[in-house]
Protein backbone atom coordinates (compact mmCIF):
# COMPACT_ATOMS: atom_id res chain seq x y z
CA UNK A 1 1.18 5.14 12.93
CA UNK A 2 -1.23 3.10 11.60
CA UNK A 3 -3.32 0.50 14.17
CA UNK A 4 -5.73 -2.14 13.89
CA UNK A 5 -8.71 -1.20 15.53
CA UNK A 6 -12.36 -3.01 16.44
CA UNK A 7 -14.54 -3.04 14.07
CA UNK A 8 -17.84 -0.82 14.60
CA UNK A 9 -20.97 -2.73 13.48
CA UNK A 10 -21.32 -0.33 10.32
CA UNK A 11 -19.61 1.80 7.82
CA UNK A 12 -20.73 4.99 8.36
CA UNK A 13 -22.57 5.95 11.56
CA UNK A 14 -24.43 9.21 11.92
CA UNK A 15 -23.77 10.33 8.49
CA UNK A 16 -19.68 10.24 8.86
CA UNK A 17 -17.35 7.21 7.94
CA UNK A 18 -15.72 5.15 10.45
CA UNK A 19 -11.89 5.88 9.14
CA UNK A 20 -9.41 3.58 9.81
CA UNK A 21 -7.88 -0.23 9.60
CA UNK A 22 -10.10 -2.75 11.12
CA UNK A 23 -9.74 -6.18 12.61
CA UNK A 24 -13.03 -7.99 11.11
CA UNK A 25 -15.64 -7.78 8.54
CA UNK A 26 -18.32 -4.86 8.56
CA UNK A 27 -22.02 -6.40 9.11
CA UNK A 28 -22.90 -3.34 7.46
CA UNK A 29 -21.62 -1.56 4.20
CA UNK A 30 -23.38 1.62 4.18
CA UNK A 31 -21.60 4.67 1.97
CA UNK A 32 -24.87 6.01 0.95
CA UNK A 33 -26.18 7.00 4.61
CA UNK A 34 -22.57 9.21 4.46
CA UNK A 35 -23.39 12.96 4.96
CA UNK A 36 -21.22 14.44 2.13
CA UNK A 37 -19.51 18.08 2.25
CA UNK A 38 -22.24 18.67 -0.99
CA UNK A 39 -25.16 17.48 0.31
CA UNK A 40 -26.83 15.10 -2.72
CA UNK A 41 -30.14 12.76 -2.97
CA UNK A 42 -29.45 9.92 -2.17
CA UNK A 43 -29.77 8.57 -5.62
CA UNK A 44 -27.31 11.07 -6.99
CA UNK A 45 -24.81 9.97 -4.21
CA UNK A 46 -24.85 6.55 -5.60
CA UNK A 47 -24.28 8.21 -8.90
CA UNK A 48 -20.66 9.39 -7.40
CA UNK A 49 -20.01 5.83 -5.72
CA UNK A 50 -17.72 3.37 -7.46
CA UNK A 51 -18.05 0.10 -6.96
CA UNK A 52 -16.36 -3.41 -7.93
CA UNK A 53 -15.37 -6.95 -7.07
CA UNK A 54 -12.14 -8.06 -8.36
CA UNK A 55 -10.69 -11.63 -7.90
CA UNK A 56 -6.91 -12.73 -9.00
CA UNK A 57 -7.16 -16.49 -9.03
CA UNK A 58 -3.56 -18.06 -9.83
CA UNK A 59 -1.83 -21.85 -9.94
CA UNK A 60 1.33 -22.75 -11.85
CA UNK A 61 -0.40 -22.28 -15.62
CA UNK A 62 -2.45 -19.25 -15.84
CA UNK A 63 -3.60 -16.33 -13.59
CA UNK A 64 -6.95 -14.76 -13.88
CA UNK A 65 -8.67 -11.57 -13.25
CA UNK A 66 -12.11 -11.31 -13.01
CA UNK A 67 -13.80 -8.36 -12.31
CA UNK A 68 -17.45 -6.59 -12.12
CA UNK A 69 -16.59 -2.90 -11.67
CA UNK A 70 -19.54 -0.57 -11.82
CA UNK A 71 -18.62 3.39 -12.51
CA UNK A 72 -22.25 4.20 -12.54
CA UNK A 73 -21.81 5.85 -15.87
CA UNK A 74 -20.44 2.90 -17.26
CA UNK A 75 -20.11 -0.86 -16.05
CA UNK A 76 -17.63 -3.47 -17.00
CA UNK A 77 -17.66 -7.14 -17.06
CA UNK A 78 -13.70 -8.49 -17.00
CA UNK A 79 -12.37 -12.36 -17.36
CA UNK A 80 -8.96 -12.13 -18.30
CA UNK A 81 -6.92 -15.54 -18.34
CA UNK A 82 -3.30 -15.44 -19.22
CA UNK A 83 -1.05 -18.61 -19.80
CA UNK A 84 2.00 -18.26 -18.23
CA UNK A 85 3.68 -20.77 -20.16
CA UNK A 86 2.72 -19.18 -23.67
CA UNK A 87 2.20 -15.36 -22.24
CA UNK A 88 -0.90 -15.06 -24.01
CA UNK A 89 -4.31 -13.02 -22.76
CA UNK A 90 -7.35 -14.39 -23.77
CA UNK A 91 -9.42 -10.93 -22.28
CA UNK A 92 -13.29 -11.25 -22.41
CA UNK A 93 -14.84 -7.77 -21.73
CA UNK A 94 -18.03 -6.30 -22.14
CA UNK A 95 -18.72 -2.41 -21.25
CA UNK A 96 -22.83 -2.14 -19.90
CA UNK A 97 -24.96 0.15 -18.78
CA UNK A 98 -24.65 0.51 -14.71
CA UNK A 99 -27.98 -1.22 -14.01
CA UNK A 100 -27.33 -4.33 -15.36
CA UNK A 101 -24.70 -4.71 -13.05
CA UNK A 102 -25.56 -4.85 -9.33
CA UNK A 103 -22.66 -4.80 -6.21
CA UNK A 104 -24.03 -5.91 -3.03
CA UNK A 105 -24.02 -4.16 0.32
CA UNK A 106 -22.28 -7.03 2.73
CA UNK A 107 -20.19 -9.91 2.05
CA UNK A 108 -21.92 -12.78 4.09
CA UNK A 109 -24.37 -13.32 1.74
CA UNK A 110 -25.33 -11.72 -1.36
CA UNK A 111 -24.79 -11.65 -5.08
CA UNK A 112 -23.05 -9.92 -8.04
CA UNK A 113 -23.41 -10.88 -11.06
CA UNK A 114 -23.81 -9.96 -14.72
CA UNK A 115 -25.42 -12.05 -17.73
CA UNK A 116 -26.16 -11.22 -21.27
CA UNK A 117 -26.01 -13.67 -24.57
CA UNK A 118 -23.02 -15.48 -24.50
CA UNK A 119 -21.55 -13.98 -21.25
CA UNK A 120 -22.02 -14.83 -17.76
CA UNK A 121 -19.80 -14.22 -14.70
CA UNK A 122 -21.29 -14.80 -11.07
CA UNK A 123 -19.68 -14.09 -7.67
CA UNK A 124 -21.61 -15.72 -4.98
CA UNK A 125 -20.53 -13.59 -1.60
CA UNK A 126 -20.79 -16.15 1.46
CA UNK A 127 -18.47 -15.04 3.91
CA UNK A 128 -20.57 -16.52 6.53
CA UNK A 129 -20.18 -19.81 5.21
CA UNK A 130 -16.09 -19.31 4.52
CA UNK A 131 -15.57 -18.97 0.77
CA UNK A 132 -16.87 -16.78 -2.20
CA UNK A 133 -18.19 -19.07 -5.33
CA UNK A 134 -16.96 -18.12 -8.69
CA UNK A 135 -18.35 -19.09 -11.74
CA UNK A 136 -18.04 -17.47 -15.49
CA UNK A 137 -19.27 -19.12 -18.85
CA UNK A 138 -17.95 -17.07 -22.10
CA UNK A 139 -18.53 -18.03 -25.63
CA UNK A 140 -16.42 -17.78 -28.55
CA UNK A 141 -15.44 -14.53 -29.70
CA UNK A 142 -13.68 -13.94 -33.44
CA UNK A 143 -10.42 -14.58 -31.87
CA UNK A 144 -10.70 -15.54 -28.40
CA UNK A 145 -11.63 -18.99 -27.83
CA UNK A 146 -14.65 -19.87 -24.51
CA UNK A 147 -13.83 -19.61 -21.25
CA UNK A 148 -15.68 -21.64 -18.51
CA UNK A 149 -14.46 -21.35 -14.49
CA UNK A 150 -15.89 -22.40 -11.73
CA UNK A 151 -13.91 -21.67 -7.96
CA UNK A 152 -14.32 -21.48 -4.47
CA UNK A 153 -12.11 -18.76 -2.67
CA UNK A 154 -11.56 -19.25 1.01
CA UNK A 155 -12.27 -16.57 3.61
CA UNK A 156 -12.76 -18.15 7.09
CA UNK A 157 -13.68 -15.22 9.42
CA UNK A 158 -12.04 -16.94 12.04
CA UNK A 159 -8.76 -17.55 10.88
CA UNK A 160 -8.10 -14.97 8.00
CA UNK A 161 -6.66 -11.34 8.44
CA UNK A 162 -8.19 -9.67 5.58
CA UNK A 163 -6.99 -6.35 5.23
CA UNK A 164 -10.32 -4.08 5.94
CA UNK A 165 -9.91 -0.51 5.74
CA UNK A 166 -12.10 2.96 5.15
CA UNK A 167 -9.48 6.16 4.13
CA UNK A 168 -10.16 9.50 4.01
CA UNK A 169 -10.85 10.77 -0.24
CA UNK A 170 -11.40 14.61 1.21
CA UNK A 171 -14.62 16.47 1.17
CA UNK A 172 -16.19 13.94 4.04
CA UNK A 173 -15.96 11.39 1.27
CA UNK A 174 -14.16 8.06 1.78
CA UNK A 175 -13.51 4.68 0.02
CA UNK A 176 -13.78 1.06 1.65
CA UNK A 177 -11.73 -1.98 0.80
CA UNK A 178 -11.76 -5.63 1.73
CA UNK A 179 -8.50 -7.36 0.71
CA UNK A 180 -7.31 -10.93 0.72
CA UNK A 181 -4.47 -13.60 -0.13
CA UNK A 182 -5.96 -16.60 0.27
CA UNK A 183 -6.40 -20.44 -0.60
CA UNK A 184 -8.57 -21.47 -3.15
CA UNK A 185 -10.08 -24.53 -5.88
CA UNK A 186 -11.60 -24.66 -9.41
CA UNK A 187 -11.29 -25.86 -12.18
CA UNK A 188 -10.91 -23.74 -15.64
CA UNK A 189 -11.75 -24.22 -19.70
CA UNK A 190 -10.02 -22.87 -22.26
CA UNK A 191 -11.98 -23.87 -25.85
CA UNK A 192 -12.57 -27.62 -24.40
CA UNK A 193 -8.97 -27.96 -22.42
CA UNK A 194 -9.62 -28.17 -18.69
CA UNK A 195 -7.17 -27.12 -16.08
CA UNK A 196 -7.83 -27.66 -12.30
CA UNK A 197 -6.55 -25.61 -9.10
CA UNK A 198 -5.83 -27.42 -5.83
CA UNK A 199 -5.63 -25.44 -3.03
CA UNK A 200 -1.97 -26.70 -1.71
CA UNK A 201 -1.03 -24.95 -5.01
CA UNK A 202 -3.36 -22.35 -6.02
CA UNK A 203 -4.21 -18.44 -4.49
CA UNK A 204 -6.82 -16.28 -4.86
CA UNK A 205 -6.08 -12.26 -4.73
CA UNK A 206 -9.60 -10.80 -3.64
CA UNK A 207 -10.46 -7.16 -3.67
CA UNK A 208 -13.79 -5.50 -2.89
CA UNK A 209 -14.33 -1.74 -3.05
CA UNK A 210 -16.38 0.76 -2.67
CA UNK A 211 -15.72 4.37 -2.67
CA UNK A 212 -16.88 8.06 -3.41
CA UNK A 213 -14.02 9.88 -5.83
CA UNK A 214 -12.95 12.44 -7.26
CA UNK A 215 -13.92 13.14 -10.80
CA UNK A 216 -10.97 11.91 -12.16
CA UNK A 217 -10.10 8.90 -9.95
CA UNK A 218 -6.30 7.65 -10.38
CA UNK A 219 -4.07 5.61 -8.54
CA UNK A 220 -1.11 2.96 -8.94
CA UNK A 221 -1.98 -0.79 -7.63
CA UNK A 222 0.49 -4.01 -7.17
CA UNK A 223 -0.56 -7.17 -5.36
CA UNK A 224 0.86 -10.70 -5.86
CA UNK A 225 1.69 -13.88 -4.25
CA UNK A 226 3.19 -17.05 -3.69
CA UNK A 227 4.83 -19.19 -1.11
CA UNK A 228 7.89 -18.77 1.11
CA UNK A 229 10.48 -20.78 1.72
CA UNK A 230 8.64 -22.31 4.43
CA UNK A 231 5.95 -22.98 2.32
CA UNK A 232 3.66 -20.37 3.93
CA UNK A 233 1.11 -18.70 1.64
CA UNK A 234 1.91 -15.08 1.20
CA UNK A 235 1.07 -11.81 -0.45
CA UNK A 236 0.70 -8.60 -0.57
CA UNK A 237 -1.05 -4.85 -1.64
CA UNK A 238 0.44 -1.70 -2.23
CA UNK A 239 -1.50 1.20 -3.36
CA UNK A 240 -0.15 4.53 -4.25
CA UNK A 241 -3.74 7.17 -4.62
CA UNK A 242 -5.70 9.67 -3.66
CA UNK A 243 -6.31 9.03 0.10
CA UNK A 244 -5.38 11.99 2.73
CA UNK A 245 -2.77 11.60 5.00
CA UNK A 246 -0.85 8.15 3.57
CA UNK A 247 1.33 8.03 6.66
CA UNK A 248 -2.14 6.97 9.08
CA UNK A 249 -4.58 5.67 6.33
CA UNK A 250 -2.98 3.08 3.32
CA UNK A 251 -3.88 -0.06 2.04
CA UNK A 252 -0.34 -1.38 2.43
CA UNK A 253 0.57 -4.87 3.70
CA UNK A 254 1.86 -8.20 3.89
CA UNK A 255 0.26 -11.25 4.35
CA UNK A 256 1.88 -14.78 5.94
CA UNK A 257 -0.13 -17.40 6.58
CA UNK A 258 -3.41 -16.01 6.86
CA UNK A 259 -1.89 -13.03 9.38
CA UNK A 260 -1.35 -9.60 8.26
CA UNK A 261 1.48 -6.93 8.77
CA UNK A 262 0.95 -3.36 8.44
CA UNK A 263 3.44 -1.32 5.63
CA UNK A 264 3.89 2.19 5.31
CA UNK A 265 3.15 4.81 2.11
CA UNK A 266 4.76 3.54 -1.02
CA UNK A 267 5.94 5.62 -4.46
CA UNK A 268 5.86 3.53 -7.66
CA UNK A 269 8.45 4.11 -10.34
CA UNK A 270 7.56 3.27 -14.28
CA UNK A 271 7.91 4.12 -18.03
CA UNK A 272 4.76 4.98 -18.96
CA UNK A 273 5.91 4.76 -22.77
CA UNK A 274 6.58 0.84 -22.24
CA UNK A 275 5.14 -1.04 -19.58
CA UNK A 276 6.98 -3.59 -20.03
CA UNK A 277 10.04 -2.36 -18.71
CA UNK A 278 10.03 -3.11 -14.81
CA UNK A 279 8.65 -1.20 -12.24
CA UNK A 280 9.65 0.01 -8.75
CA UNK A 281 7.74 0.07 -5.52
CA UNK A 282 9.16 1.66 -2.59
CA UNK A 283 8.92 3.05 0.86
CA UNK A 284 11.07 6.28 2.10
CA UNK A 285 12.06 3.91 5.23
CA UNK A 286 14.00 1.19 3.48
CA UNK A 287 11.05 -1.55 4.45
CA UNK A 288 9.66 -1.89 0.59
CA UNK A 289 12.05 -2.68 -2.00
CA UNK A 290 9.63 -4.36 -4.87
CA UNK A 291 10.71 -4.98 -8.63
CA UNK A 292 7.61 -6.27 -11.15
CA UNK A 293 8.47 -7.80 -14.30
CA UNK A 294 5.82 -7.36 -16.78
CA UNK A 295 5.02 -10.33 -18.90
CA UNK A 296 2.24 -9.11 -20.76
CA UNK A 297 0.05 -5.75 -20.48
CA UNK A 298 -3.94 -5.90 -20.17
CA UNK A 299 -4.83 -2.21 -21.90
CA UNK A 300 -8.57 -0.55 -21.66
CA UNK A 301 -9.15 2.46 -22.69
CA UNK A 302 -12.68 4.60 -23.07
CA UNK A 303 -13.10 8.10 -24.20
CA UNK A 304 -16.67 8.89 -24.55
CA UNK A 305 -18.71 11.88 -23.74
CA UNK A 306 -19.35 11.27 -20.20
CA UNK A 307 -16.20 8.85 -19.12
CA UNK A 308 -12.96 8.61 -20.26
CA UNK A 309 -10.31 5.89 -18.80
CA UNK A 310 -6.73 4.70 -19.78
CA UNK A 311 -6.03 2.01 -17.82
CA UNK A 312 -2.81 -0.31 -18.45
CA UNK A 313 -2.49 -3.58 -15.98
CA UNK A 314 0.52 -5.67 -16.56
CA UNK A 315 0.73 -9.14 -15.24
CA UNK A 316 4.21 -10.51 -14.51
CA UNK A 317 6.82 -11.28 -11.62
CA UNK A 318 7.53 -10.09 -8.40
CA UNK A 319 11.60 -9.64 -7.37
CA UNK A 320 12.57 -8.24 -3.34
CA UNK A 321 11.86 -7.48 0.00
CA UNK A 322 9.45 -6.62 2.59
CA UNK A 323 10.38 -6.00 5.70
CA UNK A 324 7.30 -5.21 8.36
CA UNK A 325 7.86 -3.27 11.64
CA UNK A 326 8.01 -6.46 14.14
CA UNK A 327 8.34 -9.13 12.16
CA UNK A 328 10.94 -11.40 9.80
CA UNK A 329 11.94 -10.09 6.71
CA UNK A 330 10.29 -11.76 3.77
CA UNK A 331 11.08 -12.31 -0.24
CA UNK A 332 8.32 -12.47 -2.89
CA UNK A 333 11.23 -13.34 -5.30
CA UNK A 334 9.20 -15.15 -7.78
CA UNK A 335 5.74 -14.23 -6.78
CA UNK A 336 2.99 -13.57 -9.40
CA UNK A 337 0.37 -10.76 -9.74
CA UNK A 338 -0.36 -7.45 -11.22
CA UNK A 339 0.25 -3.95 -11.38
CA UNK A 340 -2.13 -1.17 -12.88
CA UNK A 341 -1.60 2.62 -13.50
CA UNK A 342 -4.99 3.24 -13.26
CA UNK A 343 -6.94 6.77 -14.87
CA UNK A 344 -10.89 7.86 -14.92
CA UNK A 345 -12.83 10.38 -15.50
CA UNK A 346 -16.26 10.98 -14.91
């Protein structure tokens, strides 16, 4: 059964990972000073580590996804806005080479960012402050009008459960995650028309990552959110991948305002010839009984000599219930978020 343990003061210590679910930040993110079951340079580990920052930002008009993902033989730069009221994607992408985009080692204050002509996305990490700033500037592109967001994501350390894990990949190789539902502000641009997020409306998704994987990395993702009917912010993760032993070490949970709830393994069910049709997540017990209802599907796709990735990531509507170990029962019917089947190699 899975428990919420202290948090040691770094990721890995003496050259193995720290496995487990923990109650607070790490001070220290340290994957390279892992001792691996091949032992590598420590420039070719970081070769092998993945890397990204990934925020869902969402209010009653659009949800975003914004994302600087760094494969090391490839790195992406994502802004994805979708209207909800006209289900359209305006998806601003641009594939770099891994140097140009650099993922910080701790949360409490450091940068990522990428910036090239006509594209700039920022994410200011200052978790010892409270909040994450967000900003991204994107011209005109044949036909996808500019983007322009600026936001502040809310992560107080002293009142927020984020969802802070390290899982078992095999081969003395792990991944890290630091998860979130939580309150956030901004405003956003679309070709001139300005939109604003107030946080007694708005929610920010947040996902940070780090991991060393397999060569071909796959896994099925859903997270939304939304208020109860109590009016508590809520939301959740499920992840269905390639982590040992799914029963002790998951990323599965529920969030109610700002506390989390532990879930067990889940199985995802989908047509991967149209994903639009809705999707299934479940648990074997009875406690997750989630239907998605894909609006629109985000598709990227690579095939190159050293990488190859099909990726599909619906946004769309959350329909059922959750039901954690101690606690009440709780309904997302009518939450928003994502899914992804997710596929890379290299």
């Amino acid at each position: 059964m899975r428990t919420i343990q202290e948090t040691p003061g770094e990721l890995v210590t003496g050259g193995r990972f720290n496995l487990g679910t923990f109650n607070k930040p790490f001070s220290k993110v340290n994957p390279l000073d892992a001792k691996l079951a091949i032992p590598l340079p420590r420039a070719l580990k970081n070769l092998r580590l993945k890397e990204w920052e990934h925020f869902g930002l969402a209010n009653q008009d659009y949800y975003i996804s914004l994302a600087l993902f760094n494969a090391k033989t490839l790195a992406l730069a994502q802004v994805c806005v979708y209207s909800k009221k006209d289900r359209k994607v305006i998806f601003h992408e641009r594939k770099t080479p891994s140097w140009s985009v650099r993922l910080p080692a701790t949360l409490f204050d450091s940068r990522a960012e990428y910036a090239s002509k006509g594209f700039e996305l920022k994410i200011r990490n200052a978790l010892s402050a409270g909040h994450y700033l967000l900003e991204f500037d994107i011209a005109a592109k044949k036909d996808l009008p500019a983007v322009k967001g600026r936001f502040t994501f809310f992560e107080n350390p002293g009142e927020a459960q984020p969802l802070i894990v390290c899982l078992p990949l095999g081969q003395r190789a792990a991944m890290y995650s630091h998860k979130l539902i939580g309150p956030m502000e901004g405003s956003l641009s679309v070709a001139g028309r300005v939109s604003f997020f107030s946080p007694e409306e708005a929610y920010g998704l947040l996902d940070i990552h780090k991991g060393f994987y397999p060569f071909v990395m796959k896994w099925h993702w859903a997270t939304g959110g939304g208020r109860d009917a109590q009016g508590r912010l809520c939301g959740f993760n499920f992840t269905d991948n390639q982590v040992e032993d799914q029963e002790n070490y998951n990323e599965n949970c529920i969030w109610r305002d700002n506390k989390i709830e532990l879930l067990p393994p889940v199985k995802f069910a989908f047509d991967p010839n149209d994903y639009l049709q809705p999707w299934t997540v479940r648990d074997s017990e009875g406690r997750v009984d989630l239907t998605f209802h894909p609006e629109v599907v985000r598709t990227v796709d690579v095939n190159a000599l050293v990488i190859r990735s099909k990726y599909r990531g619906p946004f769309g509507a959350f329909t059922g219930r959750i039901r954690p170990a101690d606690g009440e029962e709780a309904s997302v019917d009518g939450f928003f978020g994502m899914c992804e089947n997710f596929y890379l190699r290299t």
